[in-house]
C-alpha atoms as a PDB file:
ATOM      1  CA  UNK A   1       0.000   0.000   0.000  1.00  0.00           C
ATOM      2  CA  UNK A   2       1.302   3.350  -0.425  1.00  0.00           C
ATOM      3  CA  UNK A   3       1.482   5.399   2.326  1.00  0.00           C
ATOM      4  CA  UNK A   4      -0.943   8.170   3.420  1.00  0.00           C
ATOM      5  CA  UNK A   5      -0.715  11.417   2.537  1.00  0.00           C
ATOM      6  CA  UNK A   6      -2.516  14.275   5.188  1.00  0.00           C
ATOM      7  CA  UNK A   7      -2.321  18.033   5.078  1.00  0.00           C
ATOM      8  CA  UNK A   8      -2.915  20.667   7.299  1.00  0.00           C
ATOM      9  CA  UNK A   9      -3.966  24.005   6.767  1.00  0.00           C
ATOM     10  CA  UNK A  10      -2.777  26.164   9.167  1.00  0.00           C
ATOM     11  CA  UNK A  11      -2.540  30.356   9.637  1.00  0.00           C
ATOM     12  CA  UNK A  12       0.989  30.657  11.403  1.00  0.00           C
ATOM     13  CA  UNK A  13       4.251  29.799  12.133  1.00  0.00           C
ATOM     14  CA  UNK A  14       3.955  28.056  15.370  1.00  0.00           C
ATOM     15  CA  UNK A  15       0.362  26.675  15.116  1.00  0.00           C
ATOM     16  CA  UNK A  16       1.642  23.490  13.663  1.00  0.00           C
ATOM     17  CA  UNK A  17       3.690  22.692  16.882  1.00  0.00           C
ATOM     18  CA  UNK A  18       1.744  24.209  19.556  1.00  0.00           C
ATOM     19  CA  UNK A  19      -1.606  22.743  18.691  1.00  0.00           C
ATOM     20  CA  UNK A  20      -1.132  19.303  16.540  1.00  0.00           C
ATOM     21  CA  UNK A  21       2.565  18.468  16.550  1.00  0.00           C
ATOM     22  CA  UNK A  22       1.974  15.334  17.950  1.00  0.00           C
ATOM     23  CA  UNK A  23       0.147  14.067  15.280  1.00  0.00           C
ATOM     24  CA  UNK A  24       1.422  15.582  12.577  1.00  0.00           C
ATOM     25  CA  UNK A  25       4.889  13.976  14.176  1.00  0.00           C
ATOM     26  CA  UNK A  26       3.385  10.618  14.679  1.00  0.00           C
ATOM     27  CA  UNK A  27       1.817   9.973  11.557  1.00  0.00           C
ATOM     28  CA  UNK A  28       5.584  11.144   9.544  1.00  0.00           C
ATOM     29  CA  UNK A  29       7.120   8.978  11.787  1.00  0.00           C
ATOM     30  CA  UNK A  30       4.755   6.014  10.784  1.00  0.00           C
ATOM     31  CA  UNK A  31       5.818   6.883   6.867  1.00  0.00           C
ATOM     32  CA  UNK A  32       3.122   9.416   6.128  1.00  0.00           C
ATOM     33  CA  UNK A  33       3.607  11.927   3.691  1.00  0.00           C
ATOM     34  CA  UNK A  34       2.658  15.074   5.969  1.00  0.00           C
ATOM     35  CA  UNK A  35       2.295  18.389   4.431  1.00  0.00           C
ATOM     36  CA  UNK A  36       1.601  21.751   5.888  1.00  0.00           C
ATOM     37  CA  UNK A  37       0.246  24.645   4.105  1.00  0.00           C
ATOM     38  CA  UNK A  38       0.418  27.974   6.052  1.00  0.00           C
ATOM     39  CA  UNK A  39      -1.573  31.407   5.303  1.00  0.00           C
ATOM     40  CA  UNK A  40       1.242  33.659   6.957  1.00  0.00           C
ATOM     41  CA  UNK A  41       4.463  34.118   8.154  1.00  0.00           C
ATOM     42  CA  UNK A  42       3.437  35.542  11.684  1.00  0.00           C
ATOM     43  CA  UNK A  43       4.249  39.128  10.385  1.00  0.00           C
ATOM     44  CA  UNK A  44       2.318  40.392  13.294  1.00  0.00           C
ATOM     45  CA  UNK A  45       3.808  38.513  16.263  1.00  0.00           C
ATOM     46  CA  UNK A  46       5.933  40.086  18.638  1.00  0.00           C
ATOM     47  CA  UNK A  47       9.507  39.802  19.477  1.00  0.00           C
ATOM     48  CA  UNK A  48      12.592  40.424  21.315  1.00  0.00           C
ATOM     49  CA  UNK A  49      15.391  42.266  19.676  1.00  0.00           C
ATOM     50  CA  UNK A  50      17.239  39.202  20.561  1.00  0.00           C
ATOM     51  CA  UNK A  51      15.839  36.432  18.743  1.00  0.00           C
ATOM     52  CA  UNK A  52      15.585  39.247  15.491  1.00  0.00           C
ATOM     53  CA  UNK A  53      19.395  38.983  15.425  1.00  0.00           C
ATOM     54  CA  UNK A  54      20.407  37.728  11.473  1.00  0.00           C
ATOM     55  CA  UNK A  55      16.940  38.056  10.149  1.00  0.00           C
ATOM     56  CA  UNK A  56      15.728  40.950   7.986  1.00  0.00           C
ATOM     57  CA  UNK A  57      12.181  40.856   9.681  1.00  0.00           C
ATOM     58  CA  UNK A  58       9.996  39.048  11.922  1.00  0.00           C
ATOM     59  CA  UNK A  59       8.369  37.271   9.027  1.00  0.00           C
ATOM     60  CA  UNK A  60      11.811  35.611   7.970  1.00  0.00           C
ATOM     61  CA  UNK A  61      12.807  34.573  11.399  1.00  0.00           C
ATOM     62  CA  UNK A  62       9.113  33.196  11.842  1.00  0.00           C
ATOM     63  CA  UNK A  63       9.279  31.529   8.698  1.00  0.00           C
ATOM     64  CA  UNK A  64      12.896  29.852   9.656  1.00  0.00           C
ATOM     65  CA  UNK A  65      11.285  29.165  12.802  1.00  0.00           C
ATOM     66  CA  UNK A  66       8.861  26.894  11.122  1.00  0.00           C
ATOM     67  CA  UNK A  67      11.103  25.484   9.257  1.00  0.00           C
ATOM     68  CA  UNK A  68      13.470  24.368  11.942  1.00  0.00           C
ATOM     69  CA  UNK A  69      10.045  22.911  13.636  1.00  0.00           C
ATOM     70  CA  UNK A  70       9.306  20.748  10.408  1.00  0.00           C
ATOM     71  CA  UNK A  71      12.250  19.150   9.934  1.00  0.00           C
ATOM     72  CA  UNK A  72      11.862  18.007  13.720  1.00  0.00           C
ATOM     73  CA  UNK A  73       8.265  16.780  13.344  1.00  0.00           C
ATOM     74  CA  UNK A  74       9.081  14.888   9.718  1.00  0.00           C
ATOM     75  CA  UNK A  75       6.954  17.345   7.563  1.00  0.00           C
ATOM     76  CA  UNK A  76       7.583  16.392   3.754  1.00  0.00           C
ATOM     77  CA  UNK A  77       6.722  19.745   2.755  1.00  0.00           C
ATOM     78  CA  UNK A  78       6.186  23.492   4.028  1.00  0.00           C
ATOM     79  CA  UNK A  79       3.826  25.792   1.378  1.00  0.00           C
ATOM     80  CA  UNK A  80       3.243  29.739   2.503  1.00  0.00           C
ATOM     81  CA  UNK A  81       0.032  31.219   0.948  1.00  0.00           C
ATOM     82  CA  UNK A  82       1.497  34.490   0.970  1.00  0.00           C
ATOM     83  CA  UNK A  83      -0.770  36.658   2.938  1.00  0.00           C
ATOM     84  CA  UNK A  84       0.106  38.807   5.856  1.00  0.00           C
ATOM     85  CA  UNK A  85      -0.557  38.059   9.568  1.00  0.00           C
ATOM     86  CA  UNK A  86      -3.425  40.209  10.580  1.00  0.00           C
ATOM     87  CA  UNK A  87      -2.945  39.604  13.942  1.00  0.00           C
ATOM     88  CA  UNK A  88      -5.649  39.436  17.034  1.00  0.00           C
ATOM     89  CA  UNK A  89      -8.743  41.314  17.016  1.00  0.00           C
ATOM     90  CA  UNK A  90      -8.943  44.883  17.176  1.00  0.00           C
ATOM     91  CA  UNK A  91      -5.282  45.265  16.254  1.00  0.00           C
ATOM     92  CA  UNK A  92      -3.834  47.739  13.515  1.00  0.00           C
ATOM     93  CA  UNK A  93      -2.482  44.554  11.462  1.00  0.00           C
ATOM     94  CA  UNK A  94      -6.206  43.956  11.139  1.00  0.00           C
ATOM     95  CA  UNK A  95      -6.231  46.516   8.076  1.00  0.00           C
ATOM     96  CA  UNK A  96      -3.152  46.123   6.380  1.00  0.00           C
ATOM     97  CA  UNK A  97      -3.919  45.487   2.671  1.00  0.00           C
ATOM     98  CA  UNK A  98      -2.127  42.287   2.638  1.00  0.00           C
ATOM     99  CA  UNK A  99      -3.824  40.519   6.169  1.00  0.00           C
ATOM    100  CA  UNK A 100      -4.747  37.678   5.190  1.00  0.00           C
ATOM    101  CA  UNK A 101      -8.508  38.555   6.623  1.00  0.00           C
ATOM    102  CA  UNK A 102      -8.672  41.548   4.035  1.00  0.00           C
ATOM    103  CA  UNK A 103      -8.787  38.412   1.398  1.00  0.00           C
ATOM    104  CA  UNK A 104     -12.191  37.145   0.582  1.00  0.00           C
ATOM    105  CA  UNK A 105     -12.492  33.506   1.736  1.00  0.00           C
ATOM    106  CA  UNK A 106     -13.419  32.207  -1.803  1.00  0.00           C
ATOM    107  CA  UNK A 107      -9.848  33.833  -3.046  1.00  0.00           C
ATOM    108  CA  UNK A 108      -8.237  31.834   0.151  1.00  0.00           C
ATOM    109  CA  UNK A 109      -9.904  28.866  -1.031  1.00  0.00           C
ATOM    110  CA  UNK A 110      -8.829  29.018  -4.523  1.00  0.00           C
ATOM    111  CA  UNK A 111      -4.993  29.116  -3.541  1.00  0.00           C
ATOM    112  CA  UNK A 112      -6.254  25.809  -1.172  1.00  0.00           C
ATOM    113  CA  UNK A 113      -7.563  24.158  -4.038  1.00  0.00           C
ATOM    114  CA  UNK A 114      -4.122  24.338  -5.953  1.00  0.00           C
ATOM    115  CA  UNK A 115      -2.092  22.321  -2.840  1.00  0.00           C
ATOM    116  CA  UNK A 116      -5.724  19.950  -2.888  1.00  0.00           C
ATOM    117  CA  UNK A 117      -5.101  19.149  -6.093  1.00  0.00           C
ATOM    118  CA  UNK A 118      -1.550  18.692  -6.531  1.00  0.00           C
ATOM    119  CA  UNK A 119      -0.641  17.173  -3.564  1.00  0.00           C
ATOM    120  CA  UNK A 120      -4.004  14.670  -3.393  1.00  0.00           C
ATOM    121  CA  UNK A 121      -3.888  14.243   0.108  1.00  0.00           C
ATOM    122  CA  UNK A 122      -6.150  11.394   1.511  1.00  0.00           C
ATOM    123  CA  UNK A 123      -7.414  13.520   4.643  1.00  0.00           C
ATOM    124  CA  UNK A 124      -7.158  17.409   5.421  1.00  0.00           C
ATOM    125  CA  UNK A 125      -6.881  19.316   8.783  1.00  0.00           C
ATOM    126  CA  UNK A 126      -7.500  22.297   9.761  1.00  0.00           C
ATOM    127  CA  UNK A 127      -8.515  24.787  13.264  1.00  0.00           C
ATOM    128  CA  UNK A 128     -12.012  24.271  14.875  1.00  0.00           C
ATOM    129  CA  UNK A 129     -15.076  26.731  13.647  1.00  0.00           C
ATOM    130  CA  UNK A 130     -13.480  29.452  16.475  1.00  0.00           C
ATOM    131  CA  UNK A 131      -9.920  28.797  15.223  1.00  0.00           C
ATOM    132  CA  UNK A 132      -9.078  27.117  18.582  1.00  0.00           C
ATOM    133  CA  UNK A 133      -8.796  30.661  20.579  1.00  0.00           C
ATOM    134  CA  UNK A 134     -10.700  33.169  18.105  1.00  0.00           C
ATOM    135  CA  UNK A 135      -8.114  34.449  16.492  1.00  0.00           C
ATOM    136  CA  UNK A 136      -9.436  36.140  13.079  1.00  0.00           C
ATOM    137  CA  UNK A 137      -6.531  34.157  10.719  1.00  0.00           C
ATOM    138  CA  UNK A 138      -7.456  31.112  12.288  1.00  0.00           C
ATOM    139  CA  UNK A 139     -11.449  31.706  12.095  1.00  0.00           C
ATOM    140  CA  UNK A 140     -10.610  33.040   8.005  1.00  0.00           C
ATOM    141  CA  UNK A 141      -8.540  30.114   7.085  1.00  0.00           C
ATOM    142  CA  UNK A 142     -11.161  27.445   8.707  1.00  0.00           C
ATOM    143  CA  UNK A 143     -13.397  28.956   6.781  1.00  0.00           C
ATOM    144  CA  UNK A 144     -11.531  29.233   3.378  1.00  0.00           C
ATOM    145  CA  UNK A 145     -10.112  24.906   3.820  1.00  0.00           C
ATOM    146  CA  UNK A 146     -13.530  24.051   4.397  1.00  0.00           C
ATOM    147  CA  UNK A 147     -14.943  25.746   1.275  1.00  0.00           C
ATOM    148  CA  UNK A 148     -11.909  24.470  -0.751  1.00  0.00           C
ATOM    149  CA  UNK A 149     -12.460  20.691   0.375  1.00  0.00           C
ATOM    150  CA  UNK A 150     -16.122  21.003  -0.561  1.00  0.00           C
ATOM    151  CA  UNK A 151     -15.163  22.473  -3.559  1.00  0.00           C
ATOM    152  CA  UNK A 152     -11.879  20.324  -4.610  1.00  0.00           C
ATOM    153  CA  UNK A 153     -13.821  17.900  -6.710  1.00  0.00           C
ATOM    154  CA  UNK A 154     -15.769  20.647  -8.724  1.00  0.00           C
ATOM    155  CA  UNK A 155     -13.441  21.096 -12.028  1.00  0.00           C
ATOM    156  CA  UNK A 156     -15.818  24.630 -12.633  1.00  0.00           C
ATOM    157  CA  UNK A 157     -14.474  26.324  -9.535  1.00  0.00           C
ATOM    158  CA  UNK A 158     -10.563  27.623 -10.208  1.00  0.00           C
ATOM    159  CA  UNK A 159     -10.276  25.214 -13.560  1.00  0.00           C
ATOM    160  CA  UNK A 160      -6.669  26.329 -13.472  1.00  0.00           C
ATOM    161  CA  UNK A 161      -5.844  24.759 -10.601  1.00  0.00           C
ATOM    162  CA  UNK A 162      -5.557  20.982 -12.262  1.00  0.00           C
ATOM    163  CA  UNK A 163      -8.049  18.273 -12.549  1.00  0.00           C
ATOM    164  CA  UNK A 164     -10.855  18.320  -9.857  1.00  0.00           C
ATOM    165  CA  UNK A 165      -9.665  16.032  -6.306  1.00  0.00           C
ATOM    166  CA  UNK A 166     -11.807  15.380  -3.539  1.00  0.00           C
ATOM    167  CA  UNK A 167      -9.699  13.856  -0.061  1.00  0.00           C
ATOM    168  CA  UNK A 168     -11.578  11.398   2.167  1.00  0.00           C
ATOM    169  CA  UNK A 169     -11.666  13.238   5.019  1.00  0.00           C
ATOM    170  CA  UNK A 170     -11.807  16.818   7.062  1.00  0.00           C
ATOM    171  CA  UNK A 171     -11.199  17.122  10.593  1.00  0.00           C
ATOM    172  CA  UNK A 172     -10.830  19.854  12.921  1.00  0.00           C
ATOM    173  CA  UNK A 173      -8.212  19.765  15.539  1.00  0.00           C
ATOM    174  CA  UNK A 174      -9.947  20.759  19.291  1.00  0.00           C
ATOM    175  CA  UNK A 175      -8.699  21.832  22.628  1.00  0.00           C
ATOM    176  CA  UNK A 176     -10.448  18.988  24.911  1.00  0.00           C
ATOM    177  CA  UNK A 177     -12.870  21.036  26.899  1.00  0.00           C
ATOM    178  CA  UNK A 178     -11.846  18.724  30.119  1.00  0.00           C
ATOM    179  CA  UNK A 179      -8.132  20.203  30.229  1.00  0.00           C
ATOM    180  CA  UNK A 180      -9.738  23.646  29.501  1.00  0.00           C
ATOM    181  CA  UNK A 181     -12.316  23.544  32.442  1.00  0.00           C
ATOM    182  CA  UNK A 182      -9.592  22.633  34.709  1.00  0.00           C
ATOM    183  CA  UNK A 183      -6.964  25.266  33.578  1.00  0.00           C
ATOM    184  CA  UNK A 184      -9.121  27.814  34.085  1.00  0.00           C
ATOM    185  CA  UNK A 185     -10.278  26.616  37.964  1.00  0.00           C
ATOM    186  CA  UNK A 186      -6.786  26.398  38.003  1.00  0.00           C
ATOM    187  CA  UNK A 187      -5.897  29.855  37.398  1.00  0.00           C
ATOM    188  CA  UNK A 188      -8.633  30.943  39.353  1.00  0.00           C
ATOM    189  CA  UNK A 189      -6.779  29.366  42.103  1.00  0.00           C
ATOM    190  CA  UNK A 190      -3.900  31.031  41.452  1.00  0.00           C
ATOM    191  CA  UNK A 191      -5.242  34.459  41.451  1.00  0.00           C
ATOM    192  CA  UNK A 192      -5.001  34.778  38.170  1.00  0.00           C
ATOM    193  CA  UNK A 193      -7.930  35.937  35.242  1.00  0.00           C
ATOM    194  CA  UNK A 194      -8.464  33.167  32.419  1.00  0.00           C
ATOM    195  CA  UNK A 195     -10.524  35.941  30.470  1.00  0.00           C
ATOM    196  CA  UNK A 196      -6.714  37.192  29.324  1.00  0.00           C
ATOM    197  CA  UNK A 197      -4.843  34.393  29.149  1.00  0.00           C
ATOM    198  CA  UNK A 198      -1.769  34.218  27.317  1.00  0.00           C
ATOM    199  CA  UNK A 199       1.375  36.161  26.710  1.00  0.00           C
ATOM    200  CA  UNK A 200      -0.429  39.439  25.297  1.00  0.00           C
ATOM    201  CA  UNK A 201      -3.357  38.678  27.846  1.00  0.00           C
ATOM    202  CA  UNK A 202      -5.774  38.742  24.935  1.00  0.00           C
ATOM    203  CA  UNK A 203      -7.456  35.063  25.227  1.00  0.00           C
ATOM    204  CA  UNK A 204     -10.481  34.660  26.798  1.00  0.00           C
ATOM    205  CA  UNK A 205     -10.087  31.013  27.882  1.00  0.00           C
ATOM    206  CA  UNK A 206     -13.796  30.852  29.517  1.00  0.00           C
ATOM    207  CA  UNK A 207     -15.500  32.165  26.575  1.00  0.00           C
ATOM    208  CA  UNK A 208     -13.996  29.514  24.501  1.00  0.00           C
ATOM    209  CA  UNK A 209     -14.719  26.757  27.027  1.00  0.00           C
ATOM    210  CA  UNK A 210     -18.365  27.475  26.494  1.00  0.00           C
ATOM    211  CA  UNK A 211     -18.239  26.659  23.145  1.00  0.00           C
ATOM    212  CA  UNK A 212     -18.165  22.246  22.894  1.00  0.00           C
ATOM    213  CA  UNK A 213     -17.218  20.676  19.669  1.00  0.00           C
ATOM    214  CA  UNK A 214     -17.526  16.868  19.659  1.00  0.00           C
ATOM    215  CA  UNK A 215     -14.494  14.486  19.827  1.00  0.00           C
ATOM    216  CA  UNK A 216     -14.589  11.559  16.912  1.00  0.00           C
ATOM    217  CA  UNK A 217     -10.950  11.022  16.917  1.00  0.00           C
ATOM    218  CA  UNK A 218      -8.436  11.398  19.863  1.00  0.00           C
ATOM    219  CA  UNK A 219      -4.740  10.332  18.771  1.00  0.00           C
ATOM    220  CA  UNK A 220      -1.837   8.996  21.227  1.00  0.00           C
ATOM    221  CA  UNK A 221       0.577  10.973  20.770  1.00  0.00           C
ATOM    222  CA  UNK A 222       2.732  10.104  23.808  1.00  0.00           C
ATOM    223  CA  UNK A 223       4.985   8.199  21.897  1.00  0.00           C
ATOM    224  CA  UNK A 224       6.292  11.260  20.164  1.00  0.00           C
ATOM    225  CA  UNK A 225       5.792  14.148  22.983  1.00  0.00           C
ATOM    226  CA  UNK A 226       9.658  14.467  22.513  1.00  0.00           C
ATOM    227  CA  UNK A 227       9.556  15.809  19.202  1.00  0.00           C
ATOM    228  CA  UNK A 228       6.172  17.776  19.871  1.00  0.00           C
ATOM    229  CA  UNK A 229       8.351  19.205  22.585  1.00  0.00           C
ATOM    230  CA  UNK A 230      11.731  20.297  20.448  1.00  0.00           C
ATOM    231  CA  UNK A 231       9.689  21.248  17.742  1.00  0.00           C
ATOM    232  CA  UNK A 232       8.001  23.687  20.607  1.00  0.00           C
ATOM    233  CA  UNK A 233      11.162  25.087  21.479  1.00  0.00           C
ATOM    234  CA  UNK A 234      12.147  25.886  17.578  1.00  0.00           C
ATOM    235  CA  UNK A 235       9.403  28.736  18.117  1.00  0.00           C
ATOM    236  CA  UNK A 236      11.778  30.356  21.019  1.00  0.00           C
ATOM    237  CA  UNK A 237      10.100  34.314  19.561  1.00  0.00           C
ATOM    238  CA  UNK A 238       6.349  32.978  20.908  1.00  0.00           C
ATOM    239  CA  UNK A 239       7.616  31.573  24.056  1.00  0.00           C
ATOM    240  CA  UNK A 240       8.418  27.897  22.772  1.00  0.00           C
ATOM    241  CA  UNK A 241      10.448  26.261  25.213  1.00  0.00           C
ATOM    242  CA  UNK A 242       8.933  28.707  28.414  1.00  0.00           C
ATOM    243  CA  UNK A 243       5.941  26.373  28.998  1.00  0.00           C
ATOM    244  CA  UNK A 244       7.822  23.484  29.530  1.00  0.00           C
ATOM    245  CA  UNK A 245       9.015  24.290  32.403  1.00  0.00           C
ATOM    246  CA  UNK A 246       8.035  24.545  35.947  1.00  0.00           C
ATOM    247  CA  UNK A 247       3.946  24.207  37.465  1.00  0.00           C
ATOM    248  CA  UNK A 248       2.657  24.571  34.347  1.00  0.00           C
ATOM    249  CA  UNK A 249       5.075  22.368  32.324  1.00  0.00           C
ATOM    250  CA  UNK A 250       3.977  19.515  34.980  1.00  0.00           C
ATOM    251  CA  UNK A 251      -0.003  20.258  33.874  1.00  0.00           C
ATOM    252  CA  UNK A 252       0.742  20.314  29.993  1.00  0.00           C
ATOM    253  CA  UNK A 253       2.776  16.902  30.531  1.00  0.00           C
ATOM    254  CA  UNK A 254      -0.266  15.750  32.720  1.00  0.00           C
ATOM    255  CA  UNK A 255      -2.850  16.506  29.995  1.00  0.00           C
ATOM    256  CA  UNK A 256      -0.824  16.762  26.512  1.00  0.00           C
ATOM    257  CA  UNK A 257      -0.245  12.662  25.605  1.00  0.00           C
ATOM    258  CA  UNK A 258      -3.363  13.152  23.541  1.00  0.00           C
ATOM    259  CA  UNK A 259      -4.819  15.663  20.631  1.00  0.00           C
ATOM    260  CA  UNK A 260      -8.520  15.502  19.781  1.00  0.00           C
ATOM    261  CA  UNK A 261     -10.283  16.046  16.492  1.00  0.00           C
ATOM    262  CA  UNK A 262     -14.223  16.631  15.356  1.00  0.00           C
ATOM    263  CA  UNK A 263     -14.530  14.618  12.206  1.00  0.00           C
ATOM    264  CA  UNK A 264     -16.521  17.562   9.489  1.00  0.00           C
ATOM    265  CA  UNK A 265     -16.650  15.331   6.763  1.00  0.00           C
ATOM    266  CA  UNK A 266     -17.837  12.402   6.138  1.00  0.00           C
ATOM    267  CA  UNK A 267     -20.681  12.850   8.388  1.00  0.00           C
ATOM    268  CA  UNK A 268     -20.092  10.944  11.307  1.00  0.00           C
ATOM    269  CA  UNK A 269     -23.402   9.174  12.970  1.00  0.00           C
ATOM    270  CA  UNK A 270     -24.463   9.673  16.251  1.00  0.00           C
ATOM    271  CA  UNK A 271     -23.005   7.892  19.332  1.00  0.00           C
ATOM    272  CA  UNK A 272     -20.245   6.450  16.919  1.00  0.00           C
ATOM    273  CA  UNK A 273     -17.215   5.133  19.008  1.00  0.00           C
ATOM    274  CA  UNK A 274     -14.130   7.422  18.958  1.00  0.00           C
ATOM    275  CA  UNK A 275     -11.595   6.353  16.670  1.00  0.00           C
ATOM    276  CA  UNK A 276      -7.652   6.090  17.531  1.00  0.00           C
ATOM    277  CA  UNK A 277      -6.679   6.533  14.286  1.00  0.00           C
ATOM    278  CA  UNK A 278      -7.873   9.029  11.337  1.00  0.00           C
ATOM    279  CA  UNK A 279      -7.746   5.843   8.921  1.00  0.00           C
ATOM    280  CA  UNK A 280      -9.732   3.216  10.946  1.00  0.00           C
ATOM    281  CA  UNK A 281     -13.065   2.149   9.448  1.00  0.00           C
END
């Protein structure tokens, strides 16, 4: 049999390692053929002066970032759409000409289409309906690979993108609401607000905790934490590496030998078992 072919459609440099390394590591370790497509360069994210050092811009020392965190994982392949970070809501990036949410989704979709059909990948993943934590490049791009899987197999929409292709499968990676639940009594505990979370404080962890996507496939990735872990720390701008450590390194170790997925297409049925594996029957 030849072997499986999955890509992921993703907004930034970073999301790939933070959110589904281990599977994405797992599966190229098992002889998959794991492609990631990415919508930006993380033009928008911040940075110290000295991780800047040798690079031209943040963009370029995102993108080598990336890079460094594919060749850890196994990735066979690393495809930028070309569109600008427009970073988290309500921020200036959010009108630049170029942000990739200044792109109508059906243009987004139509640069999708071209990887779809070229690359013929047997399943496709992508964020969950609220990108994971709401942030607009994650919602846009959700919203752009699920309009280019449905419309893959049409040869009318974007012709010139090569004969039509239509993968198996669509799933959405999610953030088990469990683990989120218990971060946030967690922080409570601590003193601390999970309405802004995060390094810029601009997550609102309860908000997306109310929102509960189903779980159809949940994949062990404990075998492979290690290189979910040094592909992490490849991301050193965004704090890869930082998390690791310490209390909350202890939690994430606790929680993080498993990533989840909703299953979008094909339908699944109700009360279906969860699988352990994107290819089981």
């Amino acid at each position: 049999m030849s072997p499986h072919t999955i890509l992921t459609v993703l907004a930034h440099p970073d999301d790939e390692s933070f959110g589904m390394g281990g599977t994405l590591a797992l599966y190229a370790s098992r002889g998959a053929n794991v492609h990631l497509l990415c919508a930006t360069r993380g033009e928008a994210g911040s940075a110290d002066d000295k991780h800047l050092q040798g690079f031209n811009s943040i963009g370029q020392m995102r993108e080598a970032e990336l890079r460094c965190a594919a060749s850890i994982l196994g990735l066979k392949g690393v495809y930028f759409l070309g569109y600008r970070d427009s970073g988290m809501p309500g921020a200036a990036d959010n009108n630049h000409p170029e942000a990739l949410i200044q792109h109508p989704i059906e243009e987004v979709a139509a640069k999708v289409v071209h990887y779809i059909r070229t690359l013929k990948p047997d399943i496709v993943l992508t964020f969950d309906p609220i990108g994971s934590y709401r942030h607009p490049d994650h919602i846009h791009i959700h919203q752009a690979t699920v309009l280019a899987f449905e419309r893959a197999g049409d040869g009318s929409f974007y012709p010139e993108a090569g004969p039509p292709y239509s993968p198996a499968a669509l799933y959405f990676h999610t953030i088990p609401r469990g683990f989120l639940k218990f971060a946030i009594q967690l922080l409570r505990l601590l003193g601390k607000d999970p309405s802004h979370w995060g390094q810029n404080g601009d997550i609102d962890l309860a908000a997306i905790a109310a929102v509960n996507f189903p779980t159809h496939v949940r994949i062990d990735i404990r075998s492979v934490l290690d290189k979910k872990e040094a592909a992490s720390n490849c991301h050193s701008s965004q704090g890869g590496g930082q998390t690791q450590r310490g209390f909350t390194g202890k939690i994430l170790r606790l929680f993080g030998g498993y990533e989840t997925y909703m299953q979008a297409y094909p339908p699944v049925q109700a009360r279906k078992r969860i699988k352990r594996d994107f290819f089981e029957s």
